[in-house]
N, C-alpha and C. Protein backbone atom coordinates (compact mmCIF):
# COMPACT_ATOMS: atom_id res chain seq x y z
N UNK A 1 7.98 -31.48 24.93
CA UNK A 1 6.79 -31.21 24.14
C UNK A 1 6.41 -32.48 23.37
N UNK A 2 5.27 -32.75 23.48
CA UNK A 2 4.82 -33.81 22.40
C UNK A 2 3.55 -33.73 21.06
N UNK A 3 3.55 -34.17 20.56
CA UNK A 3 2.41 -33.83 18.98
C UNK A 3 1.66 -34.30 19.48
N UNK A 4 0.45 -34.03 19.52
CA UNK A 4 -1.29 -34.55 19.92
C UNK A 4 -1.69 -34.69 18.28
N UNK A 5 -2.50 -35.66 17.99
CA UNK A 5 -3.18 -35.29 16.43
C UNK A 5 -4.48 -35.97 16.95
N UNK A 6 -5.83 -35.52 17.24
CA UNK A 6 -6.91 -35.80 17.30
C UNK A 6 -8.11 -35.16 16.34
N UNK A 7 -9.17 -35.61 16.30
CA UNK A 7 -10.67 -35.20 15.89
C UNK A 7 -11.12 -34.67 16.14
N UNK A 8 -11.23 -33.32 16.50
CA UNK A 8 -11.89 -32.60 17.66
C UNK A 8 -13.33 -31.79 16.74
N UNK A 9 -14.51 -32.19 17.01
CA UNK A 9 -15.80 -31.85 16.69
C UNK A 9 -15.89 -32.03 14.79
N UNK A 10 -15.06 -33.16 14.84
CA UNK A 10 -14.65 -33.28 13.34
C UNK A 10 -14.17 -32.93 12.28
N UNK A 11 -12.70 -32.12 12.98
CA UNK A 11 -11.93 -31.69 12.62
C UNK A 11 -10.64 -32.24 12.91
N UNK A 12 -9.61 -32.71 12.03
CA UNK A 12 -8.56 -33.23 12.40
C UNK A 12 -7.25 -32.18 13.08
N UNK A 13 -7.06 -31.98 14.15
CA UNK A 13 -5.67 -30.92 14.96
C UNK A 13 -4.84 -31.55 15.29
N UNK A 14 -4.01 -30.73 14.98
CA UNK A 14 -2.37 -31.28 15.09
C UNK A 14 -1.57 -30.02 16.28
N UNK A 15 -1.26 -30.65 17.37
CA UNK A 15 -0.96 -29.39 17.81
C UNK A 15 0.28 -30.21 18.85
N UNK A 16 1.35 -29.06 19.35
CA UNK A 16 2.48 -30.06 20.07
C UNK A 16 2.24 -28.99 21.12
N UNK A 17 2.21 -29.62 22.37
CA UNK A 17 1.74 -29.46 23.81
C UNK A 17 2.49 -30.01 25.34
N UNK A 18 2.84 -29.06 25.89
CA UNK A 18 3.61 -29.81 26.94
C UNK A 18 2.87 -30.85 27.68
N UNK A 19 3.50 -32.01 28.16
CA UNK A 19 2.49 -33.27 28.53
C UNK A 19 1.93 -32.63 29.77
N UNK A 20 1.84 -31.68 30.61
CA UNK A 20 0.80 -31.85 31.43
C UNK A 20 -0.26 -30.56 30.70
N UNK A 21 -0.39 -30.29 30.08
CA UNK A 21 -1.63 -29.55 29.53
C UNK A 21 -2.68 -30.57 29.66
N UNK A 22 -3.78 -29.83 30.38
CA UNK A 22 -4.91 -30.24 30.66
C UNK A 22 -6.38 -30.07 29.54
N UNK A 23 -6.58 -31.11 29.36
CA UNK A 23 -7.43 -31.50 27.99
C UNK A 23 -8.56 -29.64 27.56
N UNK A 24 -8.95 -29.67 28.54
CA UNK A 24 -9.99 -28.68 29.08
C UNK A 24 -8.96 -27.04 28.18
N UNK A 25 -7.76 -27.06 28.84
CA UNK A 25 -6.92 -25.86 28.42
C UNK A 25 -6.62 -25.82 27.10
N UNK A 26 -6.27 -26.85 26.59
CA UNK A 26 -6.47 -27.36 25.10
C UNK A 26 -7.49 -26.94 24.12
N UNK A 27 -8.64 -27.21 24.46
CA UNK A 27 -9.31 -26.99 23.50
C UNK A 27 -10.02 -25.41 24.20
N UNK A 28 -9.53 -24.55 25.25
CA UNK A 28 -10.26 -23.45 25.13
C UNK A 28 -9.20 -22.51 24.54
N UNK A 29 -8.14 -22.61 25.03
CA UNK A 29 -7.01 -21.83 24.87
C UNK A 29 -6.00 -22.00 23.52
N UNK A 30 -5.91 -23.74 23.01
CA UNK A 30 -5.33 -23.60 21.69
C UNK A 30 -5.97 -23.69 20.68
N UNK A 31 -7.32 -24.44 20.87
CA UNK A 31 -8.56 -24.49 19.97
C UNK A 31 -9.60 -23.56 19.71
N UNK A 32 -9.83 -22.55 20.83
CA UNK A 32 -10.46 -21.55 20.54
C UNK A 32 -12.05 -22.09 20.99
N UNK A 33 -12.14 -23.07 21.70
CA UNK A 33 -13.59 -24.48 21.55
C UNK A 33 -13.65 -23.76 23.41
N UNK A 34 -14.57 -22.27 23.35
CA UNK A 34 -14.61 -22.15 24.92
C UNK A 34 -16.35 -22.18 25.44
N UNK A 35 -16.95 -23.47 24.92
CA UNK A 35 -18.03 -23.67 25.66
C UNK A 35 -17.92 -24.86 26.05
N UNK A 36 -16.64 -25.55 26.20
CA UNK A 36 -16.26 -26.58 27.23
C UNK A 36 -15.88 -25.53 28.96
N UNK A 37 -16.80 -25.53 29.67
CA UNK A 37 -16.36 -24.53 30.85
C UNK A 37 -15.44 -25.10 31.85
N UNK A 38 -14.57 -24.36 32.90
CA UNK A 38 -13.70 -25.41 33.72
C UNK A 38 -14.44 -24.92 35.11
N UNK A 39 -14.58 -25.50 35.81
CA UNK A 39 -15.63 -25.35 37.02
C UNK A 39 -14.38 -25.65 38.35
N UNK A 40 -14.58 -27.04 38.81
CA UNK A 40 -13.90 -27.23 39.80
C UNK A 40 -12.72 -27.73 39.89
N UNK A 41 -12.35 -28.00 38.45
CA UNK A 41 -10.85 -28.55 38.14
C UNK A 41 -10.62 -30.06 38.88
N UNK A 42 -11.65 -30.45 39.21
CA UNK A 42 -11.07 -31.71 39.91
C UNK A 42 -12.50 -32.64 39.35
N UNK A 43 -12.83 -32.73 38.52
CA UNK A 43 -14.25 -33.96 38.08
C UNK A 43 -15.23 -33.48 38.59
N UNK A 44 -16.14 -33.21 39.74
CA UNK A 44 -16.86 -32.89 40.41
C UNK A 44 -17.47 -32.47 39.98
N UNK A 45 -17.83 -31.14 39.17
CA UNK A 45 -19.02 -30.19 38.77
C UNK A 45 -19.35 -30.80 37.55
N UNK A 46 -18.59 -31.11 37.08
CA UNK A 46 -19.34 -32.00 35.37
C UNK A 46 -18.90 -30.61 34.27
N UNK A 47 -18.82 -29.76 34.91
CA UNK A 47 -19.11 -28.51 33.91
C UNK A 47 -17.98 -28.64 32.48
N UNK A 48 -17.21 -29.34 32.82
CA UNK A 48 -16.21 -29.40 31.81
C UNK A 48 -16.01 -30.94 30.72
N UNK A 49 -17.80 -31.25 31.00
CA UNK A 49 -17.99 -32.72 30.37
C UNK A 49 -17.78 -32.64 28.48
N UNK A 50 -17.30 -33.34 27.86
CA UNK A 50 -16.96 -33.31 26.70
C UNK A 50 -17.28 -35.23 26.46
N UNK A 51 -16.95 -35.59 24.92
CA UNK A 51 -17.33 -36.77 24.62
C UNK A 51 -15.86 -37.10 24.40
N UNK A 52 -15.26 -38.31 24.79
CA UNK A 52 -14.09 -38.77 23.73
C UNK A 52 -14.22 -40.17 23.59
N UNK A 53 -14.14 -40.03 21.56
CA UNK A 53 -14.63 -41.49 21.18
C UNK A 53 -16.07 -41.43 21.84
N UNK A 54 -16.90 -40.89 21.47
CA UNK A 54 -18.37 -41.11 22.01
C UNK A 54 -18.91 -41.55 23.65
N UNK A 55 -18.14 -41.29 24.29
CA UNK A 55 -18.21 -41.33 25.67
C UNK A 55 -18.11 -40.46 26.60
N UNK A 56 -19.17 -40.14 27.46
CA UNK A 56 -19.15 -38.79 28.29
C UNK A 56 -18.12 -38.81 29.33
N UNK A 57 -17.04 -37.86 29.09
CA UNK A 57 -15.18 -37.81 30.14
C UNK A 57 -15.43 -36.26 30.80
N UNK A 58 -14.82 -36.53 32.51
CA UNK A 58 -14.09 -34.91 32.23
C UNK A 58 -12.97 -34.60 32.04
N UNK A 59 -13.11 -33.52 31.14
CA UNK A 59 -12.04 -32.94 30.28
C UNK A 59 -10.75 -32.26 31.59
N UNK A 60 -11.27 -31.54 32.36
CA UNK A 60 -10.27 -31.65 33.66
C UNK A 60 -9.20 -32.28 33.92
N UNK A 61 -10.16 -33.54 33.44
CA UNK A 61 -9.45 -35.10 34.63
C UNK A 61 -8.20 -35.49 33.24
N UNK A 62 -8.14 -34.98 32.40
CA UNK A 62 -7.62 -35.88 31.13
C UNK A 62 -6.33 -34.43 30.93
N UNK A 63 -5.28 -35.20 30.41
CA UNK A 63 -4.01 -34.41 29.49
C UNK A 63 -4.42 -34.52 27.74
N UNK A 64 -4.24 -33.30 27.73
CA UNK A 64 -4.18 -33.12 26.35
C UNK A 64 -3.79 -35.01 24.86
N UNK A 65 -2.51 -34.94 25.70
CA UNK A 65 -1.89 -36.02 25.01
C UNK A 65 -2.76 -37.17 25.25
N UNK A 66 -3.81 -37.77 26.47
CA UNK A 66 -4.33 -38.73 26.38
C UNK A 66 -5.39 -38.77 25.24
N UNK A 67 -5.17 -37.44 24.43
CA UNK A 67 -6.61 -38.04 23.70
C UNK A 67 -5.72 -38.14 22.08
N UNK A 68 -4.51 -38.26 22.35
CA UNK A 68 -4.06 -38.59 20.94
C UNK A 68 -4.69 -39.78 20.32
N UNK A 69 -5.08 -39.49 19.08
CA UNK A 69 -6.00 -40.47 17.93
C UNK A 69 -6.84 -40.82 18.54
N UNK A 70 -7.60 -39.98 19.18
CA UNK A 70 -9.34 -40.07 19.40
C UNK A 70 -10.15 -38.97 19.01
N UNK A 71 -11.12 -39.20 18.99
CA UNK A 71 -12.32 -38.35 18.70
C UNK A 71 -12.93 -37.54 19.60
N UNK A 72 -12.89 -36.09 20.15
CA UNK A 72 -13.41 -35.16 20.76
C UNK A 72 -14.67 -34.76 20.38
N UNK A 73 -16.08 -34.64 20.99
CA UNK A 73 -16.92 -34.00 21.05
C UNK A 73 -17.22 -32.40 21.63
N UNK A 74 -16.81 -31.27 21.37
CA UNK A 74 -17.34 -30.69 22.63
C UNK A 74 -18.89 -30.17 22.38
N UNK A 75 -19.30 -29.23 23.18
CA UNK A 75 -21.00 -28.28 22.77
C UNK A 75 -20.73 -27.73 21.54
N UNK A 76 -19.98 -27.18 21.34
CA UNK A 76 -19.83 -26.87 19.70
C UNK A 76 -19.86 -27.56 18.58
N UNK A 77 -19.84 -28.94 18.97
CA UNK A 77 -20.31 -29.89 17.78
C UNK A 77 -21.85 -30.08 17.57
N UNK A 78 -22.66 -29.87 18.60
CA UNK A 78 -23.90 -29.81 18.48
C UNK A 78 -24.48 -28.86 17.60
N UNK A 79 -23.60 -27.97 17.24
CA UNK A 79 -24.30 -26.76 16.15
C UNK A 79 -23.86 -27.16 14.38
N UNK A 80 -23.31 -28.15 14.59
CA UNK A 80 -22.98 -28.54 13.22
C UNK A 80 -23.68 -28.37 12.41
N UNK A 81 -24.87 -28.78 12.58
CA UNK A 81 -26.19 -28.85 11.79
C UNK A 81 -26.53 -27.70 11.20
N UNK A 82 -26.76 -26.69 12.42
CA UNK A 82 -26.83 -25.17 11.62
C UNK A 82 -28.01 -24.49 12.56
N UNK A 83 -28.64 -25.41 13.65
CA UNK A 83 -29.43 -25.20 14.41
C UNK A 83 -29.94 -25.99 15.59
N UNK A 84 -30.59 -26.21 16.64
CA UNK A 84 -30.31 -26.47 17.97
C UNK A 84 -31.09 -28.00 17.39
N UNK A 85 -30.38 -29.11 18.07
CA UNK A 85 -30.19 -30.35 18.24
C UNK A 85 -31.81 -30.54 18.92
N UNK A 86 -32.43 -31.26 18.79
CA UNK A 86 -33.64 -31.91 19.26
C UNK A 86 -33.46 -31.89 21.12
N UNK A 87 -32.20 -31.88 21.32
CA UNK A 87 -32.02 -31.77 23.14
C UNK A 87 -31.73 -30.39 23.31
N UNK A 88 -31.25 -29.82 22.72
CA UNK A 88 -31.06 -28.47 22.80
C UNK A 88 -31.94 -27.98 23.10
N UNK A 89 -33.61 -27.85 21.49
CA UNK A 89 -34.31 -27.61 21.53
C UNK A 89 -35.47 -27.67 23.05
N UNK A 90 -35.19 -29.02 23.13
CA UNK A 90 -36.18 -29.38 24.49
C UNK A 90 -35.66 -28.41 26.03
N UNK A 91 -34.20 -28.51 25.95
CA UNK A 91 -33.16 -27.02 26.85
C UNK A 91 -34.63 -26.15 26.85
N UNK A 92 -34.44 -25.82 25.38
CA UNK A 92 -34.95 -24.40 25.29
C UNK A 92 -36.42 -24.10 25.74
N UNK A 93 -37.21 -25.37 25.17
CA UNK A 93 -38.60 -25.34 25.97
C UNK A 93 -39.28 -25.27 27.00
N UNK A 94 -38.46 -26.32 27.86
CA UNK A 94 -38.49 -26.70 29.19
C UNK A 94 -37.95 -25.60 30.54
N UNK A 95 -37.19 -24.41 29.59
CA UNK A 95 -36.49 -23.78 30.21
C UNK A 95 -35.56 -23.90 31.48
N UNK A 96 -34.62 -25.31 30.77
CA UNK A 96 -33.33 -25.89 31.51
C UNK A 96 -33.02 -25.14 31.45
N UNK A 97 -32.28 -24.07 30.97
CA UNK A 97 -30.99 -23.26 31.49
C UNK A 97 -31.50 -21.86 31.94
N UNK A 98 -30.03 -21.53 32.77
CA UNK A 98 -30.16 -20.21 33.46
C UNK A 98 -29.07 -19.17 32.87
N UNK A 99 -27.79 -19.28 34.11
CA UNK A 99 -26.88 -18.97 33.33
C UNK A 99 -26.18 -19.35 32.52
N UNK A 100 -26.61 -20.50 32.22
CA UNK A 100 -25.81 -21.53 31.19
C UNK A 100 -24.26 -22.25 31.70
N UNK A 101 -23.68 -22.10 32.49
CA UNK A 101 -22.87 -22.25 33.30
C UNK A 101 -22.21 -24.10 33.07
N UNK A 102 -23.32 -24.44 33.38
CA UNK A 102 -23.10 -26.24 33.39
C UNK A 102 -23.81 -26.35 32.32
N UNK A 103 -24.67 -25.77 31.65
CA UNK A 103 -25.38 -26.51 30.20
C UNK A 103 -24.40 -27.01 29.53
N UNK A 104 -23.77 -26.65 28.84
CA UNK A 104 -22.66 -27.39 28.20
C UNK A 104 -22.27 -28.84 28.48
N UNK A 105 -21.86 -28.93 29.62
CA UNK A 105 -21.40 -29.94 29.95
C UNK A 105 -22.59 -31.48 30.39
N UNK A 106 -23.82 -30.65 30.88
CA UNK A 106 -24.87 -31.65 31.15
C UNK A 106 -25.14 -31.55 29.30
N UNK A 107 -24.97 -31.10 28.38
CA UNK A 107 -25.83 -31.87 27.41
C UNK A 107 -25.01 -32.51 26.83
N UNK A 108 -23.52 -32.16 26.98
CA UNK A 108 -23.03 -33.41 26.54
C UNK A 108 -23.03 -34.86 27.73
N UNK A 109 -22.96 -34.42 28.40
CA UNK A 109 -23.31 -36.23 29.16
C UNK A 109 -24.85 -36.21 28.60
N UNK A 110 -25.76 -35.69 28.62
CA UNK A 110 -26.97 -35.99 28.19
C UNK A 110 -27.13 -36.63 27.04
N UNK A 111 -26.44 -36.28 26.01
CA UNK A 111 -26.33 -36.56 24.62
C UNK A 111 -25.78 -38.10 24.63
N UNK A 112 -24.20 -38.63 25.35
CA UNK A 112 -24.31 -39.69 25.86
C UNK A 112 -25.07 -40.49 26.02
N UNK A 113 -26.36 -39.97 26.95
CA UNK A 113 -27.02 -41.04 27.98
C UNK A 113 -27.73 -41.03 26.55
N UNK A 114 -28.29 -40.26 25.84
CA UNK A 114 -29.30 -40.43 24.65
C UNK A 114 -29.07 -41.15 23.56
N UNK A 115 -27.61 -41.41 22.97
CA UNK A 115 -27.32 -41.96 21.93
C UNK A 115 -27.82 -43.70 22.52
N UNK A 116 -27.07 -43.95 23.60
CA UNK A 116 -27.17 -45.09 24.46
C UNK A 116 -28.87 -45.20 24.61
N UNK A 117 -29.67 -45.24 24.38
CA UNK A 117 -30.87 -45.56 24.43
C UNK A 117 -31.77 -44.62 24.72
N UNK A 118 -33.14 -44.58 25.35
CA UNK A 118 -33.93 -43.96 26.02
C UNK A 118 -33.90 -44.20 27.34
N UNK A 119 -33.54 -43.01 28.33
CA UNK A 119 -33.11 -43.42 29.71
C UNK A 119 -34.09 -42.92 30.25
N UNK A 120 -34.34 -43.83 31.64
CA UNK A 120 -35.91 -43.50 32.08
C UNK A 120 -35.28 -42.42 32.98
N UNK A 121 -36.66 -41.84 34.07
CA UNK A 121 -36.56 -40.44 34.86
C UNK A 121 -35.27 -41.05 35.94
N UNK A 122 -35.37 -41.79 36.22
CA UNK A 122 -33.98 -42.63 37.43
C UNK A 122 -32.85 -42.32 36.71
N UNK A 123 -33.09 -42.85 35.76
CA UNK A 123 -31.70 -42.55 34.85
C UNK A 123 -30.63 -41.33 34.61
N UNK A 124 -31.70 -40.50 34.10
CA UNK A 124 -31.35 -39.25 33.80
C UNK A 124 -31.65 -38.35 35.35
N UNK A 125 -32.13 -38.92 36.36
CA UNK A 125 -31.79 -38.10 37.89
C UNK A 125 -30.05 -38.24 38.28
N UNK A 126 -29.87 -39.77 37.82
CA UNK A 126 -28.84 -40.16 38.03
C UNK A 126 -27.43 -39.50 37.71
N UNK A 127 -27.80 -39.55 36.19
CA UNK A 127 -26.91 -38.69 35.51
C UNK A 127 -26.16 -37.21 35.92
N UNK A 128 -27.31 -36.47 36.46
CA UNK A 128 -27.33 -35.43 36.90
C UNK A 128 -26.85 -35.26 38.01
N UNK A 129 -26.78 -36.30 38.74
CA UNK A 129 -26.15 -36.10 40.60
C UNK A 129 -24.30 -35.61 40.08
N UNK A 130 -23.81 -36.28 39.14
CA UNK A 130 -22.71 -35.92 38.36
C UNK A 130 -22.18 -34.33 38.41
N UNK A 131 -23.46 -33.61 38.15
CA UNK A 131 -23.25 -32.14 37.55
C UNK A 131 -24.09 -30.94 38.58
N UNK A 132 -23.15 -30.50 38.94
CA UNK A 132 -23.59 -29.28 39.90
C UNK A 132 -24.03 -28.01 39.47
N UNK A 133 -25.82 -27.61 39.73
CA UNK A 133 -26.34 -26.30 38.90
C UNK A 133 -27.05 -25.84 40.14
N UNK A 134 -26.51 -24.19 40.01
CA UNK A 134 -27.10 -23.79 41.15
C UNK A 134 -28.04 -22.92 41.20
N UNK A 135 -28.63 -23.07 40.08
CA UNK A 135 -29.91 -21.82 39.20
C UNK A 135 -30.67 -22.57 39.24
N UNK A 136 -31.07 -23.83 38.49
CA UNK A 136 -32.50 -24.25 38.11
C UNK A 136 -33.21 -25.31 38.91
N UNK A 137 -32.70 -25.87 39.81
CA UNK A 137 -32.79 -26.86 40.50
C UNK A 137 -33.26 -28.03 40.08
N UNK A 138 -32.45 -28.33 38.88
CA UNK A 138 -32.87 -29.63 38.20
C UNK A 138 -33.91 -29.78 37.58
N UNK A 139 -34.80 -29.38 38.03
CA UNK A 139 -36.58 -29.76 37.49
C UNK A 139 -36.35 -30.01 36.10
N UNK A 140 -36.29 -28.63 36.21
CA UNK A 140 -36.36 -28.38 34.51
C UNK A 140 -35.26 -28.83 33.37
N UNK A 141 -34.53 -29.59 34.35
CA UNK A 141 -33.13 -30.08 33.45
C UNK A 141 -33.48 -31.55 32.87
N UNK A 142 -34.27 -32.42 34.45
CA UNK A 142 -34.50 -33.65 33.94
C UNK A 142 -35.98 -33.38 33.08
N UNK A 143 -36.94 -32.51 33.10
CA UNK A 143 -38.07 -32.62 32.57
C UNK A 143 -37.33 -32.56 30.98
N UNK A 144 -36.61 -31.54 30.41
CA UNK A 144 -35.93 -31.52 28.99
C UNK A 144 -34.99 -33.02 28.57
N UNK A 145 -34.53 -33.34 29.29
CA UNK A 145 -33.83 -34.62 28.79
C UNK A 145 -35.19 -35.79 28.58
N UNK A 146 -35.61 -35.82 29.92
CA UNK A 146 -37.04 -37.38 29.51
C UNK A 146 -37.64 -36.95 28.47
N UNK A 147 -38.20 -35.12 27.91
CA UNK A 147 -39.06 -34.78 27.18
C UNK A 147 -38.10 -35.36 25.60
N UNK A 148 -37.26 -35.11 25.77
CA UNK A 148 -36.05 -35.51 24.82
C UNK A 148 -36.33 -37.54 24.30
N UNK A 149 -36.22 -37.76 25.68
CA UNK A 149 -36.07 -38.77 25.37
C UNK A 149 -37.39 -40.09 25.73
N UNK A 150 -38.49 -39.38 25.80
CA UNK A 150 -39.40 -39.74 25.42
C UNK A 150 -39.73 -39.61 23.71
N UNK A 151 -39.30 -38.46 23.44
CA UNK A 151 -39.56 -38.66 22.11
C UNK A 151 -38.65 -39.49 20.79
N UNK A 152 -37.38 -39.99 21.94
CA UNK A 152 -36.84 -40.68 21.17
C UNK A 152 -37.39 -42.36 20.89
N UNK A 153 -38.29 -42.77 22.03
CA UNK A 153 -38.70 -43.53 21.56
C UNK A 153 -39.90 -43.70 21.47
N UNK A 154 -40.42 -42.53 21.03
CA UNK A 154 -41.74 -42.58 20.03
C UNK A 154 -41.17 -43.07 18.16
N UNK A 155 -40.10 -42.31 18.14
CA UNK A 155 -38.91 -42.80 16.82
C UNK A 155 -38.72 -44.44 16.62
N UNK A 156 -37.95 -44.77 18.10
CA UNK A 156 -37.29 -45.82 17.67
C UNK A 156 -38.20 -46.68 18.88
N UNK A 157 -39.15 -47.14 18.86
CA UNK A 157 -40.01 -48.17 20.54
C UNK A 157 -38.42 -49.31 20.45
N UNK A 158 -37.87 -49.48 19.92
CA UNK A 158 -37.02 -50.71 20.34
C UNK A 158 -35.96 -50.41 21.65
């Protein structure tokens, strides 16, 4: 068994975990954090995308213990605020989601690609080849992220 002590949605956890616990099992099963989803268990679907240290990972692909003294993002940090995130919001307009299935995980890589600048329509197509949805057929996934992030740089033109 080994001690993990990480950040998880800005909260400091301390938890001791056998080393192959899988990051993903971690935070649904000892954290209670279950809108990180596990899809294909092997990277592929994206569905289980989370941030660590501000970088879009899958949680799948990672052991618990690799994220000792780092910083976890999951979808549940997005509600911090107290109400839906400006990408969320655009989710909601654009009517990205279906069953919600992969939302989670595309808005955190989304959120990624967004902190990192304003990513053009290539960009965010790109992003998306990543994450497998078998409801909306994208349209409406990349129209909410550019709508997103068009308006981010109406904010910031730099």
């Amino acid at each position: 068994m080994i001690e993990v002590e990480a950040t998880v949605n800005g909260r400091v956890v301390r938890e001791v975990v056998e080393p192959r616990l899988v990051l993903t099992d971690f935070l649904r099963h000892r954290l209670g954090l279950t809108g990180t989803h596990v899809g294909c268990e092997h990277g592929v679907c994206g569905a289980c995308t989370v941030l660590l240290d501000g970088v879009a990972v899958r949680g799948c692909c990672l052991l618990a213990v690799q994220v000792d003294g780092c910083e976890v993002e999951t979808v549940e940090s997005l509600a911090a605020a107290g109400g839906l995130t400006p990408l969320q919001e655009s989710f909601r307009r654009h009517h990205a989601l279906q069953c919600g299935f992969c939302t989670p995980g595309i808005l955190m890589a989304a959120s990624d690609l967004l902190r990192r600048g304003a990513p053009t329509r290539a960009e965010i197509v790109d992003l998306l080849s990543g994450h497998l949805c078998r409801c909306t057929g994208y349209a409406p996934i990349v129209d909410a992220i550019e709508a997103c992030a068009t308006s981010t740089r109406a904010r910031d033109p730099a």
